[in-house]
N, C-alpha and C. Protein backbone atom coordinates (compact mmCIF):
# COMPACT_ATOMS: atom_id res chain seq x y z
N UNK A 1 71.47 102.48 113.47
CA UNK A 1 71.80 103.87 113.69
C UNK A 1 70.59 104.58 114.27
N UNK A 2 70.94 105.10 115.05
CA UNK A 2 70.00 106.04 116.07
C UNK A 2 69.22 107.27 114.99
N UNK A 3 68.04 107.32 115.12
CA UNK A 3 67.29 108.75 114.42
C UNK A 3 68.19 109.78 115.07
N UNK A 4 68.52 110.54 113.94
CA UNK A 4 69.04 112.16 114.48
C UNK A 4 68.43 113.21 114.24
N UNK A 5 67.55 113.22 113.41
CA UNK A 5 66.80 114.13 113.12
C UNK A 5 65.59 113.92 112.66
N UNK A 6 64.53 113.90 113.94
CA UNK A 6 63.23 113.38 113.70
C UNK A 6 61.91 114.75 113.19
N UNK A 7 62.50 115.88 113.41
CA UNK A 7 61.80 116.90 113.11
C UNK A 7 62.49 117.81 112.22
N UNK A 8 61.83 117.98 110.76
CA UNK A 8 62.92 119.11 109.81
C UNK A 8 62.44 120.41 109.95
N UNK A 9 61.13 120.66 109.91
CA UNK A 9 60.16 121.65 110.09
C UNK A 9 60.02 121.89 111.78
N UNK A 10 60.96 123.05 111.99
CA UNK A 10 61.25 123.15 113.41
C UNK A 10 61.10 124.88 113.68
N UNK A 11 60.65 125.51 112.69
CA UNK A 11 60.45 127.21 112.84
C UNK A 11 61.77 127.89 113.40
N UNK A 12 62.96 127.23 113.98
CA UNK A 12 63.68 127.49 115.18
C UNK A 12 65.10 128.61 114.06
N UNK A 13 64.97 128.51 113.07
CA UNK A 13 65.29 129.36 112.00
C UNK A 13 64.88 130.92 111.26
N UNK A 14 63.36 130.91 111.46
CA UNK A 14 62.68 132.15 111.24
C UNK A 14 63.35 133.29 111.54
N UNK A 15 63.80 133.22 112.74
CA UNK A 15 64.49 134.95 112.76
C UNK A 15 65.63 135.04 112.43
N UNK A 16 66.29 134.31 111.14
CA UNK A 16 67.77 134.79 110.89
C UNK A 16 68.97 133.87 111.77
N UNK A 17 68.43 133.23 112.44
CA UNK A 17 69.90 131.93 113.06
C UNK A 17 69.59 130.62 112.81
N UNK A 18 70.45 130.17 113.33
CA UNK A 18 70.59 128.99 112.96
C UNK A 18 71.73 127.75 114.01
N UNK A 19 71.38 126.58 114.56
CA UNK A 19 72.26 125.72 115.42
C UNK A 19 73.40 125.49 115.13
N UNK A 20 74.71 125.38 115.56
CA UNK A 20 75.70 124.42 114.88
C UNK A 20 75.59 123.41 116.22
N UNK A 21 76.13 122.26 115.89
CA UNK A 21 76.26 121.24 116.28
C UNK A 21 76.06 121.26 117.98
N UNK A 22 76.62 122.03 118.45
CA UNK A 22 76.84 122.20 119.80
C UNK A 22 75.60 122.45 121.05
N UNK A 23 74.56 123.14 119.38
CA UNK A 23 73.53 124.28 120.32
C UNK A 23 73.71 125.50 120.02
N UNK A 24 74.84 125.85 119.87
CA UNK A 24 74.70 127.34 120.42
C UNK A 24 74.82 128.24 118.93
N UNK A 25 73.40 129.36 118.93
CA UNK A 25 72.97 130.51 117.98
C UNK A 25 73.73 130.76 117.40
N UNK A 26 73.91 130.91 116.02
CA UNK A 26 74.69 131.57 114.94
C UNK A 26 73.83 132.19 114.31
N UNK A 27 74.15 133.64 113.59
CA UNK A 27 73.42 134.37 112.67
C UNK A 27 73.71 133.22 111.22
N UNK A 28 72.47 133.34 110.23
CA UNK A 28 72.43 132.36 109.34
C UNK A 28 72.95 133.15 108.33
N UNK A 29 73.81 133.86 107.98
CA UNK A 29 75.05 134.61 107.37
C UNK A 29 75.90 134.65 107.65
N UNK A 30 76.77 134.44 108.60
CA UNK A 30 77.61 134.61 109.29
C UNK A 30 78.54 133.56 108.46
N UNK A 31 79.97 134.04 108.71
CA UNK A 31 81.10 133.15 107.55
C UNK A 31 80.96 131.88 107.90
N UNK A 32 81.09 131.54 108.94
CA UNK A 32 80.91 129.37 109.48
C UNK A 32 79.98 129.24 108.90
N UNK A 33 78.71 130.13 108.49
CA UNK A 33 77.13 129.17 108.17
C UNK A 33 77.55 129.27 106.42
N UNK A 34 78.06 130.15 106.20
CA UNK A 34 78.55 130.45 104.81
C UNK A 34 79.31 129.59 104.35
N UNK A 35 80.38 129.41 104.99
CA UNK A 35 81.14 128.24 104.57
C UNK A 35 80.64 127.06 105.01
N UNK A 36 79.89 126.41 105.76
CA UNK A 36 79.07 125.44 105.68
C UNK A 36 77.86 124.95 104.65
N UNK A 37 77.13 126.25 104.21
CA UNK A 37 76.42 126.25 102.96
C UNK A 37 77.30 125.80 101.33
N UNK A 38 78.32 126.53 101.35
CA UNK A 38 79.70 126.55 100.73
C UNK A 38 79.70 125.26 100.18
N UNK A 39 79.85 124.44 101.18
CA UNK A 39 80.00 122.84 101.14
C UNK A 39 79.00 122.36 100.67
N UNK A 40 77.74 122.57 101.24
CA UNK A 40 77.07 121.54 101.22
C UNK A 40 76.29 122.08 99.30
N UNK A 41 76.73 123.27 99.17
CA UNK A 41 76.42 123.58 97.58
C UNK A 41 77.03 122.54 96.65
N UNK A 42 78.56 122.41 97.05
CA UNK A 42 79.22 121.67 96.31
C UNK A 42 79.11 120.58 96.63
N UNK A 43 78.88 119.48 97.52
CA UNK A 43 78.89 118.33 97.56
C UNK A 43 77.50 118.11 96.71
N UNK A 44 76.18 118.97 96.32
CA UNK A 44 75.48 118.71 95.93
C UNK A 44 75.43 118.72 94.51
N UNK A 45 76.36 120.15 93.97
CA UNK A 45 77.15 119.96 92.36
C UNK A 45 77.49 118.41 91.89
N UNK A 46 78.59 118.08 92.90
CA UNK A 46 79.26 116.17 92.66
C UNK A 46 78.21 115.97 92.43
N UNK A 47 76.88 115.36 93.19
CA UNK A 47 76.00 114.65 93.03
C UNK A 47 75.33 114.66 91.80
N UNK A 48 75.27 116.11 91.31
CA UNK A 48 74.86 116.38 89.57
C UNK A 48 75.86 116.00 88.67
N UNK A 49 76.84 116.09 89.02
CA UNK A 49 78.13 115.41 88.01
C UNK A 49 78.08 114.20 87.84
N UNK A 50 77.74 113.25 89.10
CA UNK A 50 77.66 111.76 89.18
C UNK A 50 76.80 111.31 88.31
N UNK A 51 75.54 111.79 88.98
CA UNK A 51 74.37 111.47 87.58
C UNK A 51 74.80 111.39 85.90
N UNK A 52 75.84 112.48 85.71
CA UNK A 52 75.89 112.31 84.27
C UNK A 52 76.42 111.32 84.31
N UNK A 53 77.76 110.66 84.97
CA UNK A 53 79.02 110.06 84.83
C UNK A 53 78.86 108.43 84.39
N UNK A 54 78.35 108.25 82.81
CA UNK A 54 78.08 106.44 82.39
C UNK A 54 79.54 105.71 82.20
N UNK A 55 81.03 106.62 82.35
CA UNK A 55 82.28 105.53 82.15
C UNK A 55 83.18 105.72 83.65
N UNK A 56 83.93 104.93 83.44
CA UNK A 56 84.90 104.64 84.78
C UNK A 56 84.38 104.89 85.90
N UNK A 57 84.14 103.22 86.54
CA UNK A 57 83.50 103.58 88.10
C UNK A 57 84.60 103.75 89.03
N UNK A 58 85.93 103.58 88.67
CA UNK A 58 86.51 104.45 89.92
C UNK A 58 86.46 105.62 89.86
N UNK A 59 86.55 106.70 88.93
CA UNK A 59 86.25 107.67 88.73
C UNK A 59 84.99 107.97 89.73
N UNK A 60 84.01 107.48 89.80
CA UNK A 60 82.58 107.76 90.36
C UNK A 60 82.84 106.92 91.26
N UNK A 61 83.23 106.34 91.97
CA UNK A 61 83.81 105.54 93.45
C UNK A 61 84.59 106.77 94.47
N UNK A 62 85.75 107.36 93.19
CA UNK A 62 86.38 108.42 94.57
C UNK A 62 85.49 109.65 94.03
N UNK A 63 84.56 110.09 93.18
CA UNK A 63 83.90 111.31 93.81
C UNK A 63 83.14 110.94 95.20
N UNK A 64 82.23 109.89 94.98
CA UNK A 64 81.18 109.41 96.36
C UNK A 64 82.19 109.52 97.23
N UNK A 65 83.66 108.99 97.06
CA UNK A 65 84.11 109.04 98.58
C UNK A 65 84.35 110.77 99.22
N UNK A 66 84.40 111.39 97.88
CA UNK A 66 84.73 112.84 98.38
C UNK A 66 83.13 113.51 98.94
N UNK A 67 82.46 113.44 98.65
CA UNK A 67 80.93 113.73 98.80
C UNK A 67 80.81 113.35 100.48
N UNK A 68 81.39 112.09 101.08
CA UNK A 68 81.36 111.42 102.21
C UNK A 68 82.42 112.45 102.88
N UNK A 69 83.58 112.90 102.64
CA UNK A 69 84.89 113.99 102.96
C UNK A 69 84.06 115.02 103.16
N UNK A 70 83.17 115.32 101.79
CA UNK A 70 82.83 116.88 102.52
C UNK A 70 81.94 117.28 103.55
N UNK A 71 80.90 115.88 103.67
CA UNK A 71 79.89 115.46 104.89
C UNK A 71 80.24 116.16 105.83
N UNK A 72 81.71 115.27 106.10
CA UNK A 72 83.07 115.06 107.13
C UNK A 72 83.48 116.87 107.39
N UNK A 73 83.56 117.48 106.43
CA UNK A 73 84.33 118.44 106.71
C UNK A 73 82.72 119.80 107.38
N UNK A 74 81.77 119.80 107.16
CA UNK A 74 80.90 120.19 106.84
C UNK A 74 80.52 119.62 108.58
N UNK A 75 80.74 118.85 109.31
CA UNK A 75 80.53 118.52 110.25
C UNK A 75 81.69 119.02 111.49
N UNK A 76 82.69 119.02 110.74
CA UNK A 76 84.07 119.61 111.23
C UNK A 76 83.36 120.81 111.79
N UNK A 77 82.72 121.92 110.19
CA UNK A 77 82.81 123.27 110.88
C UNK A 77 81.30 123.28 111.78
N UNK A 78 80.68 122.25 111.93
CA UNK A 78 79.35 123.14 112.84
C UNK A 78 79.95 122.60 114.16
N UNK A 79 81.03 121.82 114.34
CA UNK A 79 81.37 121.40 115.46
C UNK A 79 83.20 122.30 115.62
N UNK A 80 82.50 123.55 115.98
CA UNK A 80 84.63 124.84 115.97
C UNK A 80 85.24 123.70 116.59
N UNK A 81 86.51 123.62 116.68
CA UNK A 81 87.70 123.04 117.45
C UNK A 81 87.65 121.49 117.09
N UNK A 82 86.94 120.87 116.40
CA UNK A 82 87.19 119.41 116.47
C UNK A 82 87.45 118.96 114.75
N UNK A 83 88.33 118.88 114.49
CA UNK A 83 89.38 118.59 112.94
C UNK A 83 88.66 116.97 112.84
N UNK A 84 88.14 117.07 111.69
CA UNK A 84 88.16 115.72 111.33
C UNK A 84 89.19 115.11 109.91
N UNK A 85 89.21 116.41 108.60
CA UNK A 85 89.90 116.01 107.51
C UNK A 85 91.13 116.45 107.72
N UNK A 86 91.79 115.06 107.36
CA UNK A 86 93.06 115.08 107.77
C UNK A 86 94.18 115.03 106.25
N UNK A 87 95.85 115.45 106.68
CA UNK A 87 96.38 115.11 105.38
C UNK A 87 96.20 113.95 104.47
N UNK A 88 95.93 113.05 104.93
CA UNK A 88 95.53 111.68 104.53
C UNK A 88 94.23 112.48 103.33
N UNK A 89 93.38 113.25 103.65
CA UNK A 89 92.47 113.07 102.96
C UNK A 89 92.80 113.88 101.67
N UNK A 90 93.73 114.79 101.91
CA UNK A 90 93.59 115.65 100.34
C UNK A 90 95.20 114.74 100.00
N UNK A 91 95.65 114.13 100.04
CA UNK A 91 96.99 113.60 99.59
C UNK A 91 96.25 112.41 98.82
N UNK A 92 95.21 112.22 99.08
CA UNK A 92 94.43 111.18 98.28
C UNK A 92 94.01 111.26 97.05
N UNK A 93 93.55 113.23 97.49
CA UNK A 93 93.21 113.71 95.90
C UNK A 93 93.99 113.96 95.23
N UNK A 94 95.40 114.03 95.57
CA UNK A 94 96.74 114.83 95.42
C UNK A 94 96.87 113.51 94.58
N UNK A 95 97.11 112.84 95.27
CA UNK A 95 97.43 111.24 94.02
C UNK A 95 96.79 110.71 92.62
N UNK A 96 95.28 110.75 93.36
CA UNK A 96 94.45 110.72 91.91
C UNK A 96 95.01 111.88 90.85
N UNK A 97 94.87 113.31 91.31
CA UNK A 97 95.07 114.10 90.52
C UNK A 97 96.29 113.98 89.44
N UNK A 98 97.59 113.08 90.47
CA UNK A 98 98.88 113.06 89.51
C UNK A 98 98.82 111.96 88.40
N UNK A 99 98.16 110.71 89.49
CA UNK A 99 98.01 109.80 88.27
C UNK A 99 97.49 110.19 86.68
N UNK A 100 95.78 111.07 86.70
CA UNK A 100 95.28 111.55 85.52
C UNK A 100 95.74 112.09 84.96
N UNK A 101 96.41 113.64 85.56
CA UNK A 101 97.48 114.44 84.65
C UNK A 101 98.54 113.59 83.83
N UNK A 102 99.33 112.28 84.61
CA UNK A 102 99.94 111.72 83.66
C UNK A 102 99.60 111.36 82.41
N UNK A 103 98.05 111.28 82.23
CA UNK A 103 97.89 110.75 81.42
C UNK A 103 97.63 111.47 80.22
N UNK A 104 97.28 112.90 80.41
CA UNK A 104 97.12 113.98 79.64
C UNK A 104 97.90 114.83 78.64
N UNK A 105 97.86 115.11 77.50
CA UNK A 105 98.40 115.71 76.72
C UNK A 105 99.02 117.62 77.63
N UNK A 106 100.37 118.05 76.80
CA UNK A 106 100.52 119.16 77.93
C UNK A 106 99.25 119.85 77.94
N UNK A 107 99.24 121.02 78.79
CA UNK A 107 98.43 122.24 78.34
C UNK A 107 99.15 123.04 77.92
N UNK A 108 98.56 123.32 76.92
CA UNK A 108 99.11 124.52 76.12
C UNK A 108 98.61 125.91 75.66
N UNK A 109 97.12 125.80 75.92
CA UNK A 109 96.49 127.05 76.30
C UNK A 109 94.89 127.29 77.35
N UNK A 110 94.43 128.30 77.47
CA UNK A 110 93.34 127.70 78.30
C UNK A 110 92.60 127.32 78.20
N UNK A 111 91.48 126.95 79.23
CA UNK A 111 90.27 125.72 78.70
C UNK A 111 89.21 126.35 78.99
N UNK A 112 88.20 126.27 78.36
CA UNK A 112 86.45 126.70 78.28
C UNK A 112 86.29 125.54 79.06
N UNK A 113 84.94 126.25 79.62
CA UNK A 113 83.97 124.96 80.62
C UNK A 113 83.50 124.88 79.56
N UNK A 114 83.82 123.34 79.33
CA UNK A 114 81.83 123.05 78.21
C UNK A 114 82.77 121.63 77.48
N UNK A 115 81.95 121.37 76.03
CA UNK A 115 82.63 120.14 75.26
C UNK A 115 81.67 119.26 75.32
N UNK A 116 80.81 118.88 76.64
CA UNK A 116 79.87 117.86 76.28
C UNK A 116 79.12 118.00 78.21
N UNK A 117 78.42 117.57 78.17
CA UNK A 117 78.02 117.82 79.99
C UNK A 117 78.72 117.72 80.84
N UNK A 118 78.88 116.31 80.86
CA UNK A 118 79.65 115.50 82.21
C UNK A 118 81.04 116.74 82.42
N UNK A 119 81.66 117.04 81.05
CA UNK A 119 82.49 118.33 81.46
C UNK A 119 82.41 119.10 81.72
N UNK A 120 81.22 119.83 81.39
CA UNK A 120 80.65 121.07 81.60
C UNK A 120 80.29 120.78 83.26
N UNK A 121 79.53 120.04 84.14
CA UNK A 121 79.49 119.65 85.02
C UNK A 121 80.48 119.84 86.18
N UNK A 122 81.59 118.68 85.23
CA UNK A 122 82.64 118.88 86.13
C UNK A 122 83.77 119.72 86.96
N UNK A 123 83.16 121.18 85.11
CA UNK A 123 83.56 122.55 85.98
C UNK A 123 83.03 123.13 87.04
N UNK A 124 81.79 122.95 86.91
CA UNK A 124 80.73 123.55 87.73
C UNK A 124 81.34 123.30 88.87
N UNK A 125 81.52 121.98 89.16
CA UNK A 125 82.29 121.48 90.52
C UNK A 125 83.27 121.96 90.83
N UNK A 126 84.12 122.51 90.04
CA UNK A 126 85.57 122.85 89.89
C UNK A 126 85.03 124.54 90.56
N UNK A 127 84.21 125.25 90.17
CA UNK A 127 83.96 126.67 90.16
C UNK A 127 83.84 126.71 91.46
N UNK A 128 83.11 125.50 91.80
CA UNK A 128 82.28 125.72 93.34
C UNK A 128 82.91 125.71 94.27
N UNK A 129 83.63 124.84 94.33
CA UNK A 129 84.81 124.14 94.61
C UNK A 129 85.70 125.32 94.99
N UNK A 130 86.39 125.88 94.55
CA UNK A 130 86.89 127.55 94.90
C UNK A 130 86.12 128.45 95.49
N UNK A 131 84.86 128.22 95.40
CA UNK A 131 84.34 129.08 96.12
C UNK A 131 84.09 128.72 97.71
N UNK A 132 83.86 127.50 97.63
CA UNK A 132 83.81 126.96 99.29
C UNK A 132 85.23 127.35 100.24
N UNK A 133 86.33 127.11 99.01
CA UNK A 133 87.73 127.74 99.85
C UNK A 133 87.79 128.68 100.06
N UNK A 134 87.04 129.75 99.10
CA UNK A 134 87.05 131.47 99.64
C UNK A 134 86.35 131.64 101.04
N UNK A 135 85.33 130.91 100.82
CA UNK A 135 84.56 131.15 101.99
C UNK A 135 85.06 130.49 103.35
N UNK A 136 86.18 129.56 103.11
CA UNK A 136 86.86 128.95 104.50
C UNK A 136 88.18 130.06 104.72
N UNK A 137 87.96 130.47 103.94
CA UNK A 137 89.26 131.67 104.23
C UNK A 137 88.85 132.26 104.91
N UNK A 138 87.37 133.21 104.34
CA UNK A 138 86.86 133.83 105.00
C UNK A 138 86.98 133.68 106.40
N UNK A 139 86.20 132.91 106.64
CA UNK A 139 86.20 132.49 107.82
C UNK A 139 87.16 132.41 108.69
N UNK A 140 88.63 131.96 108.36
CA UNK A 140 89.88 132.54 109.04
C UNK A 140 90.26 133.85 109.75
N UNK A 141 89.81 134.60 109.02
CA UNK A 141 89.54 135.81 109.47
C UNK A 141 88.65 136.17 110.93
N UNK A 142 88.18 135.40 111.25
CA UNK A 142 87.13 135.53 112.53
C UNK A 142 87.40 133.95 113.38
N UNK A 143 88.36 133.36 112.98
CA UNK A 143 87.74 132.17 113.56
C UNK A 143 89.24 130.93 113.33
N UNK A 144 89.68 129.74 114.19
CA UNK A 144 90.67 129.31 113.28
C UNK A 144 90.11 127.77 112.61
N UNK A 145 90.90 127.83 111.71
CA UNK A 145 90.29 126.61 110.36
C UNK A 145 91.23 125.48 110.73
N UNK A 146 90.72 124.74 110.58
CA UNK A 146 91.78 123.36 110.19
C UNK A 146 92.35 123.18 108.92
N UNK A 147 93.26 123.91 109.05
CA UNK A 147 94.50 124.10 107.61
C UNK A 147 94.58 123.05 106.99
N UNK A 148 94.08 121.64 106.96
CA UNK A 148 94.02 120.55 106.33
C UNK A 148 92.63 120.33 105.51
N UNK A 149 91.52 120.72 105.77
CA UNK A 149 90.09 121.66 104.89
C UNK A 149 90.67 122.45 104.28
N UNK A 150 91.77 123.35 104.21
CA UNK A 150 91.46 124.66 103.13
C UNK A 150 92.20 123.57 101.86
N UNK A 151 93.28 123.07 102.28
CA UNK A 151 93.90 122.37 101.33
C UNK A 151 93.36 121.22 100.83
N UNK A 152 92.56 120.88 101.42
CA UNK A 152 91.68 119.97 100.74
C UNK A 152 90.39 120.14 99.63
N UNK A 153 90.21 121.49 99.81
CA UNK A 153 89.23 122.61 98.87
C UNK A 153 90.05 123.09 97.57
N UNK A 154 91.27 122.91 98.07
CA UNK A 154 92.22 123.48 96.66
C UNK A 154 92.69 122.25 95.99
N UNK A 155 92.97 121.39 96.25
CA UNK A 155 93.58 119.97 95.71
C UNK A 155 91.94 119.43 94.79
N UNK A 156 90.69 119.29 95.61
CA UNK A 156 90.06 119.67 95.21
C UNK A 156 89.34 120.43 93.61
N UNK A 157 89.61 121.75 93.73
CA UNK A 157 89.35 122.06 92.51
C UNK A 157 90.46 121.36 91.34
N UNK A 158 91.54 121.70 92.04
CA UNK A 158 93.01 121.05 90.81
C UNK A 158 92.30 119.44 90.60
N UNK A 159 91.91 118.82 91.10
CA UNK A 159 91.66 117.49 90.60
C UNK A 159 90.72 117.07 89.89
N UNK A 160 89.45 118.51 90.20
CA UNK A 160 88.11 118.77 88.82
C UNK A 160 88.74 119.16 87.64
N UNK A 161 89.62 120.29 87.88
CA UNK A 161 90.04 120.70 86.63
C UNK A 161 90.62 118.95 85.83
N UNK A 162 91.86 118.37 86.17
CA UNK A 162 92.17 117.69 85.42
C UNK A 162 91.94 116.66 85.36
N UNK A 163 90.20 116.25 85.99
CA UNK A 163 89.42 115.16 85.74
C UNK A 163 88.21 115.78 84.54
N UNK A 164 87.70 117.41 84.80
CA UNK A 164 87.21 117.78 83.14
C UNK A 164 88.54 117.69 82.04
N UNK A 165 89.58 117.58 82.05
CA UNK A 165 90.71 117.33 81.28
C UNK A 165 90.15 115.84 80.44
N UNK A 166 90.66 115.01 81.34
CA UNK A 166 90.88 113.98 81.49
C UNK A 166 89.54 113.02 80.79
N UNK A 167 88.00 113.25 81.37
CA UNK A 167 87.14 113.25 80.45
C UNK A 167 87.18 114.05 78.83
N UNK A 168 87.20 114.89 79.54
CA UNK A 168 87.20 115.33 77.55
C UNK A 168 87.94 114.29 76.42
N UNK A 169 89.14 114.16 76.89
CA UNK A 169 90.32 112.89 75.99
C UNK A 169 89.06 111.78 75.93
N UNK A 170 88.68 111.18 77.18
CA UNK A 170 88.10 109.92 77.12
C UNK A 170 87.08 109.98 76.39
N UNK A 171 86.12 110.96 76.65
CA UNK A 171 84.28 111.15 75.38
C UNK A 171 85.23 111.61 74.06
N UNK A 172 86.17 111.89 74.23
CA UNK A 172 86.90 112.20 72.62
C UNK A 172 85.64 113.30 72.19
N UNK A 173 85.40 114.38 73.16
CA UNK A 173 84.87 115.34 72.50
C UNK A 173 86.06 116.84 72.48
N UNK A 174 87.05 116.44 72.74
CA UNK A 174 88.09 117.37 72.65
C UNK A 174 87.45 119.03 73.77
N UNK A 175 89.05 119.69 74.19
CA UNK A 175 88.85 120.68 75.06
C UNK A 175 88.39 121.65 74.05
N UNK A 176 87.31 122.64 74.58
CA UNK A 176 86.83 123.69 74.40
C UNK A 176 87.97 124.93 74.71
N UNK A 177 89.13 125.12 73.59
CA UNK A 177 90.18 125.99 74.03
C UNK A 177 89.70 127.61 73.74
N UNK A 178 90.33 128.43 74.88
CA UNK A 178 90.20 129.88 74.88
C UNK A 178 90.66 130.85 73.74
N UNK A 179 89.78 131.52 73.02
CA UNK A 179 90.91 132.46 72.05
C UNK A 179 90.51 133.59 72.81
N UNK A 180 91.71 134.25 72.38
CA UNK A 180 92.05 135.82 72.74
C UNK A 180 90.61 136.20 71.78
N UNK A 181 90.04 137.82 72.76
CA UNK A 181 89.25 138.37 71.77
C UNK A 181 90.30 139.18 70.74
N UNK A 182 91.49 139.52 70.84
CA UNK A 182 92.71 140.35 69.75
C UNK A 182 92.84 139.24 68.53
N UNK A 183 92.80 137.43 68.96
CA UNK A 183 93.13 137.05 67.99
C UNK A 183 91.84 136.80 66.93
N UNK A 184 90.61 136.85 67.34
CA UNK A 184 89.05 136.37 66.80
C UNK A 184 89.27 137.86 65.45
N UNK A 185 89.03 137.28 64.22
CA UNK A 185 88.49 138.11 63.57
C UNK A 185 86.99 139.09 63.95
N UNK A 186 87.09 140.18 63.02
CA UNK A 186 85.89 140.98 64.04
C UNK A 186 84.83 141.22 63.40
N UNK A 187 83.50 141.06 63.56
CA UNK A 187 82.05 140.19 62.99
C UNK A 187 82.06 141.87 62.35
């Protein structure tokens, strides 16, 4: 593989822009650089989730492959007009996601981030995860998206959520469930 980037320290950033793929100037705020940051926040969350993750290596097989997706998608937007994630890719998560839920007790009320790390983690991902889709929305607004990224940002969080599910059962540290502050006795 060819060097692509032989210089990181390039000053060519200092006044507030920044390259996408093409060359051509973007303000380094601007919604594409936002939602490109977006991504690359969260693919870096996974990477803190992974670290915790000591059971099921498929589990930690299809995050890495999603980490490689968001590369993918993250390359999509510095390059406008050229789609790389396709239905194929969130129907993937769409599957994992159904398989785990099968395996899950119903829900029956809501869930706290927390219970033990790797869950606590896995929200984090889950949080972020929504936020990268806000910010590809955003971006709709000025610009057009490849409608197969936004849905892949939402399948996405649904598949953190019921993979922190799904761990919790497995560490048998049970969900961290929500009480009403009406139902909490009052200190």
């Amino acid at each position: 593989m060819a060097n692509r980037l032989t210089n990181i320290v390039t000053g060519g950033g200092d006044k507030g822009e920044t390259s996408l793929a093409m060359g051509n100037r973007v303000a380094k705020d601007c919604a594409r650089i936002e939602a490109i940051g977006s991504i690359d926040e969260l693919n870096s969350f996974i990477g803190l989730f992974l670290a915790a993750i000591d059971i099921e290596p498929e589990l930690f097989g299809l995050f890495r492959s999603i980490q490689n997706d968001l590369f993918d998608l993250g390359g999509e937007l510095a390059m406008p007009g050229h789609d790389i994630i396709s239905a194929a890719h969130w129907q993937k998560l769409e599957k994992h996601a159904g398989e785990l839920n099968a395996e899950l007790p119903p829900l029956e009320n809501f869930i706290l981030p927390g219970g033990n790390e790797v869950v606590a983690r896995c929200h984090v991902v889950r949080s972020i995860a929504r936020r990268a889709e806000r910010r590809l929305i955003s971006l709709t607004h000025e610009d057009k998206v490849n409608h197969n990224s936004l849905v892949y940002l939402n399948r996405l969080s649904d598949l953190c959520f019921i993979v922190s599910r799904w761990l919790s059962l497995q560490t048998e540290q049970g969900e961290v469930l929500w009480q009403s502050s009406s139902s909490k006795p009052s200190l």
